[in-house]
Structures are given as structure tokens and as C-alpha cells.
C-alpha atoms as a PDB file:
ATOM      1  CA  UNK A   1      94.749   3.380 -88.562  1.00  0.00           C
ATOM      2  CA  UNK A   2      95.985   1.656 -85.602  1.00  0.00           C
ATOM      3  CA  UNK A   3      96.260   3.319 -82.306  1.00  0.00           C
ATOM      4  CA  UNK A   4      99.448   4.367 -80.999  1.00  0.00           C
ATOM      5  CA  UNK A   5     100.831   1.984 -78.336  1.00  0.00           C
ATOM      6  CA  UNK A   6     100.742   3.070 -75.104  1.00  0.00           C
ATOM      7  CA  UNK A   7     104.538   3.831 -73.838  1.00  0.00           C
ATOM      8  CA  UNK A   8     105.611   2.761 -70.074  1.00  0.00           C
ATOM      9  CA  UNK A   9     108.597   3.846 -68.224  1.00  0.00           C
ATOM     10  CA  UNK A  10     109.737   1.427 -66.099  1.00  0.00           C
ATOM     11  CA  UNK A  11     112.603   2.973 -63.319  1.00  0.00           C
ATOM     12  CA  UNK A  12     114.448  -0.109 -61.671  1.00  0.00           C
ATOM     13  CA  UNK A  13     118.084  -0.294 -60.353  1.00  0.00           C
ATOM     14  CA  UNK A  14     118.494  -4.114 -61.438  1.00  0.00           C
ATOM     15  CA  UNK A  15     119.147  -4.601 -64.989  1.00  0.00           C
ATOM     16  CA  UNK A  16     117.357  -8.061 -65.080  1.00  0.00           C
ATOM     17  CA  UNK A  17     114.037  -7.130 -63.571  1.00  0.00           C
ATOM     18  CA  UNK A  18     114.548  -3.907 -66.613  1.00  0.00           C
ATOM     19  CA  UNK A  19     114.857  -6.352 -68.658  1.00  0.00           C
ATOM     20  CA  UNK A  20     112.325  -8.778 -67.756  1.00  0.00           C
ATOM     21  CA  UNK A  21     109.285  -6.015 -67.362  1.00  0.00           C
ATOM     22  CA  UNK A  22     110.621  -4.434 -71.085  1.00  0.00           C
ATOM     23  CA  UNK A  23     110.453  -7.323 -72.614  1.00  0.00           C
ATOM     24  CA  UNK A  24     106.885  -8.006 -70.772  1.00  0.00           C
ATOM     25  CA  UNK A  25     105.691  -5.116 -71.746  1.00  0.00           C
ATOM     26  CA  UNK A  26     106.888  -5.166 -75.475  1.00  0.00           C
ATOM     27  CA  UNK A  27     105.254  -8.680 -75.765  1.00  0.00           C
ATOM     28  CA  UNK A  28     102.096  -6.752 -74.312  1.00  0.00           C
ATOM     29  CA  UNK A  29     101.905  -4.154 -77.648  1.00  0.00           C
ATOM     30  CA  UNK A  30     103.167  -1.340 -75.296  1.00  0.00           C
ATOM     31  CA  UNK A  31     106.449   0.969 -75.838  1.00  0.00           C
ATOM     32  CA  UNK A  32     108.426   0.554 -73.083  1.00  0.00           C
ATOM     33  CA  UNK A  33     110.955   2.789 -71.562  1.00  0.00           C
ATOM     34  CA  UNK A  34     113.786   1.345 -68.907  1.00  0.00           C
ATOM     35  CA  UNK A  35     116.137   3.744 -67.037  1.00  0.00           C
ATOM     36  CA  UNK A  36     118.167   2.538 -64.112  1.00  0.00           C
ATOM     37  CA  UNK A  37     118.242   6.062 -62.491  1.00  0.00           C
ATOM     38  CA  UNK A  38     116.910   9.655 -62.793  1.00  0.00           C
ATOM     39  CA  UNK A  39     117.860  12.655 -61.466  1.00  0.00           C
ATOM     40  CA  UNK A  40     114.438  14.592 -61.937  1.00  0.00           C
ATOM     41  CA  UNK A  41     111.763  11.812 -62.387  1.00  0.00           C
ATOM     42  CA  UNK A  42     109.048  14.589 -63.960  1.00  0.00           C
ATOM     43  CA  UNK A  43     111.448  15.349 -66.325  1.00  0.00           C
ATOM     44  CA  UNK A  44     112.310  11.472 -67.499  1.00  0.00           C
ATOM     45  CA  UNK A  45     108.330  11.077 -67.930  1.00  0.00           C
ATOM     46  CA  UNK A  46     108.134  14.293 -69.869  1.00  0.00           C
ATOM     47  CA  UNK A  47     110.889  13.161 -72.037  1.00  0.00           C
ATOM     48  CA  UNK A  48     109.817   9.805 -72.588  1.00  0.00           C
ATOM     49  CA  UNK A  49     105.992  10.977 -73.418  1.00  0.00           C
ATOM     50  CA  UNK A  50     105.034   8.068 -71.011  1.00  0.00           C
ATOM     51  CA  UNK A  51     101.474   6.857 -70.158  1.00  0.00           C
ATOM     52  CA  UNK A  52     102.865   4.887 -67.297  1.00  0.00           C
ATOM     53  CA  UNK A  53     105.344   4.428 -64.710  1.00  0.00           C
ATOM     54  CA  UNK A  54     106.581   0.981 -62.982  1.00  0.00           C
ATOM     55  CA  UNK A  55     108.841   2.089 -60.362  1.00  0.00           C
ATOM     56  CA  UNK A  56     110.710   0.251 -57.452  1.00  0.00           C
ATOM     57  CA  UNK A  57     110.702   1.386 -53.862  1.00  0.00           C
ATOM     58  CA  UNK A  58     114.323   1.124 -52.887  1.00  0.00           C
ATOM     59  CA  UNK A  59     116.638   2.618 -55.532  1.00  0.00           C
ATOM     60  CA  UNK A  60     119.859   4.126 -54.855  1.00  0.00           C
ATOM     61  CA  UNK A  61     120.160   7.508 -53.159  1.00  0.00           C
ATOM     62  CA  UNK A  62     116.770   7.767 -53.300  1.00  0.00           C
ATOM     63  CA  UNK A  63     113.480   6.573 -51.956  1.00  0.00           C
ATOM     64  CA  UNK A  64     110.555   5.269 -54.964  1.00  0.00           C
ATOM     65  CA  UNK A  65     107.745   6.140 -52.746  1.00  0.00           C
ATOM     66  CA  UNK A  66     109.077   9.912 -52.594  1.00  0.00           C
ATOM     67  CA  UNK A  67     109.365   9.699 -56.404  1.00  0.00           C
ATOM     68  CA  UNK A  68     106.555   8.414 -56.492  1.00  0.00           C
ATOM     69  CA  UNK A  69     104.390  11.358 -54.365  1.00  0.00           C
ATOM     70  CA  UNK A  70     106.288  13.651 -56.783  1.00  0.00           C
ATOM     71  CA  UNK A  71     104.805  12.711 -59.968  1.00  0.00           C
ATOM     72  CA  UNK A  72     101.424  12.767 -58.228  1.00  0.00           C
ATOM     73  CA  UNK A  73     101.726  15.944 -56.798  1.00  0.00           C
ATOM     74  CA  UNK A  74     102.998  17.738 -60.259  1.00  0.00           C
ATOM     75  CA  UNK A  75      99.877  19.144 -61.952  1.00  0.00           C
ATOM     76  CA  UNK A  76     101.646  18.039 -65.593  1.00  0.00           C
ATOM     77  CA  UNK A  77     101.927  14.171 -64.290  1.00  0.00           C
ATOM     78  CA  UNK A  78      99.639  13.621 -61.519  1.00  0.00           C
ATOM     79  CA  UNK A  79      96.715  11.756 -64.149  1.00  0.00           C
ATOM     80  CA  UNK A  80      99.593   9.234 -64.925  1.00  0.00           C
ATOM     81  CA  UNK A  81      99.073   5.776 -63.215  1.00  0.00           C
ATOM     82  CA  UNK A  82     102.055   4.558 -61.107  1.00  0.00           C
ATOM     83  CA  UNK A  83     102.562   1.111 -60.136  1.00  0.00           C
ATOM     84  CA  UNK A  84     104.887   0.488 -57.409  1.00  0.00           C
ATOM     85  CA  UNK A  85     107.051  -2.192 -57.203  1.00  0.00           C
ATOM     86  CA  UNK A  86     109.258  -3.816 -54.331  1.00  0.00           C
ATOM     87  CA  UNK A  87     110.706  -6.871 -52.615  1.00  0.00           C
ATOM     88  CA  UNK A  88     109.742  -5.200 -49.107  1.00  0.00           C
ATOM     89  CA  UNK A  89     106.073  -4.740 -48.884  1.00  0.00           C
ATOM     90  CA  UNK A  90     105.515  -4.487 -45.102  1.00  0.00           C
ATOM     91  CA  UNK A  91     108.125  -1.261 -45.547  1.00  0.00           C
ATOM     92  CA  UNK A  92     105.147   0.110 -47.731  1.00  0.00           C
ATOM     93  CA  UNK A  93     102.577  -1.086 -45.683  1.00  0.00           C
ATOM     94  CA  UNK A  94     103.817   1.296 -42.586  1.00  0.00           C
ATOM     95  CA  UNK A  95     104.724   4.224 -44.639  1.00  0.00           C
ATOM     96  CA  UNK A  96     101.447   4.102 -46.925  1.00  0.00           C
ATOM     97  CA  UNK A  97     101.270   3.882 -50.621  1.00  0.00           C
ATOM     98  CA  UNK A  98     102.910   7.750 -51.222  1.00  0.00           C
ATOM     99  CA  UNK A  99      99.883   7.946 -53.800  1.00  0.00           C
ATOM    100  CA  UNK A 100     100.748   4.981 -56.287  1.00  0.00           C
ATOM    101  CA  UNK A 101      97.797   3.778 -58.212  1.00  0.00           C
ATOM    102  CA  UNK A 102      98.820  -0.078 -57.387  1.00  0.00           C
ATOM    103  CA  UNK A 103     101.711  -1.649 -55.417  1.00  0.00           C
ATOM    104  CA  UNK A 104     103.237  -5.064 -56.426  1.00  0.00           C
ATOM    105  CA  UNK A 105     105.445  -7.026 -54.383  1.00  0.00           C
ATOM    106  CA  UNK A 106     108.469  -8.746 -55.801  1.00  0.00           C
ATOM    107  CA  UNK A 107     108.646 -11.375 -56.806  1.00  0.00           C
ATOM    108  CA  UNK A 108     105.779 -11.151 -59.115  1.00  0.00           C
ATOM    109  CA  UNK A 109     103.951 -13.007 -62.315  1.00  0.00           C
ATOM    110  CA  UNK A 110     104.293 -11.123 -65.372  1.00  0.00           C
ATOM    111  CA  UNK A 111     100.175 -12.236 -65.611  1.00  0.00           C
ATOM    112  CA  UNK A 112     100.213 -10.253 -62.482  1.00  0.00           C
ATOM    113  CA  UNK A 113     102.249  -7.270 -63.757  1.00  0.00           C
ATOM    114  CA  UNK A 114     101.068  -7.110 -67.218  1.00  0.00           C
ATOM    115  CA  UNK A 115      96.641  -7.704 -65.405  1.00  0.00           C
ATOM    116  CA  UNK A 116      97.604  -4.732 -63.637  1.00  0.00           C
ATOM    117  CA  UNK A 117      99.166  -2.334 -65.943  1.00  0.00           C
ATOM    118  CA  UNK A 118      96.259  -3.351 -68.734  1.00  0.00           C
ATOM    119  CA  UNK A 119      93.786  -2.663 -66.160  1.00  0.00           C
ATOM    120  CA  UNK A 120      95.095   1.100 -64.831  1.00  0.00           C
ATOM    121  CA  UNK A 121      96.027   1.861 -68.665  1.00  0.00           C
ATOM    122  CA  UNK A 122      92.486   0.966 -69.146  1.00  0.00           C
ATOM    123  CA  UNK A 123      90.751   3.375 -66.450  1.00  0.00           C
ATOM    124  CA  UNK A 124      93.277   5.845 -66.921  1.00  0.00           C
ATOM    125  CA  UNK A 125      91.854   6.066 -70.803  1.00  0.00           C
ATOM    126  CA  UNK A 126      88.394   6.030 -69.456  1.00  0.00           C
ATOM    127  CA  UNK A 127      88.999   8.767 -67.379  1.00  0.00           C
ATOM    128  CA  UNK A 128      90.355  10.744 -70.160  1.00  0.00           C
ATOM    129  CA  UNK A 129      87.077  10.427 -72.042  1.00  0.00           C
ATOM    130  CA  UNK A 130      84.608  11.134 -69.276  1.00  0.00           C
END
């Protein structure tokens, strides 16, 4: 029996870059999940049973990075890796990585993107065994 695929949800306000990580990320043998906004980002994760989250740092009305320390401060998603994305990465740079397990500045490879989320997908399942 093969083993369910891993399911990402990737929170971006620009439908192309959704688009282009989803289709990444199907390609890759993962589920992926793509919402444009959230109002309660533990909530999304919960409801999307996600392993993952690819989020951007500048999203309307609301700041990734405080997202971000959200899901790693809630005891129900902190284990989940979080891979922050952004076009602005001295911004993240001076304000520190709010807890994200990898930062990636746009624009990226998808080698780059999909090397990344293999390899934190990867620990993260190691840690769950150890």
C-alpha cells in the first residue's frame, strides 16, 4: 500500500505564483492546498490536514511573518514546517525569521522550492519517528 501523499498549503495573494507552486507541488507527488487569504491561519491548516505551509510575507491586511509565529506558537501546529516566501528579503532579514523553518526569496527555482520542501518534509518525518 502506498503511502499517503504528503498535503501542503500554500497561502499566497497572487494567483499565478498559487498556481505555479500547486502545480510544483502536484508534479512533486504531494497534495497541495492554495488559498489566497485566511482569516484564522490555525484553522485553514486544521481544515486542510496539512503537513506543510508555503506562505508569503506581505499579504493583504496582514503580515506572513505574524502568521507565521502563530502557527509556531499553537501547541496543535507548532511541529509543522513553514517555509516563508517573499520578494523582500532584507524586510525579513531586520525583523528575523518569526520562527519559519526556511525563508525563500522571490523569485525562486521550483528546484529550489520543491529541494527545500522535500528536505523539511523529510526531517519533519524523522522527527516524528525519533
Amino acid at each position: 500500500m502506498a503511502a499517503t501523499p504528503k498535503k501542503i498549503l500554500i497561502l499566497d495573494d497572487n494567483e499565478d505564483i498559487l498556481e505555479m507552486i500547486q502545480e510544483a507541488m502536484l508534479s512533486e507527488g504531494y497534495e497541495a492546498v492554495s488559498i489566497a487569504a485566511t482569516d484564522d491561519i490555525i484553522r485553514s491548516l486544521q481544515d486542510s490536514g496539512a503537513d506543510m505551509l508555503l506562505i508569503d510575507y506581505l499579504l493583504p491586511g496582514v503580515n506572513g511573518g505574524d502568521l507565521c509565529h502563530q502557527v509556531k506558537s499553537h501547541p496543535a501546529t507548532a511541529h509543522l514546517p513553514v517555509i516563508m516566501l517573499s520578494a523582500y528579503p532584507r524586510v525579513l532579514n531586520s525583523l528575523g525569521n518569526y520562527g519559519s523553518d526556511a525563508f525563500i526569496a522571490k523569485p525562486f527555482s521550483l528546484e529550489e522550492l520543491t529541494d527545500t520542501v522535500k528536505a523539511l518534509l523529510y526531517k519533519a518525518t524523522q522527527a516524528e519517528y525519533s
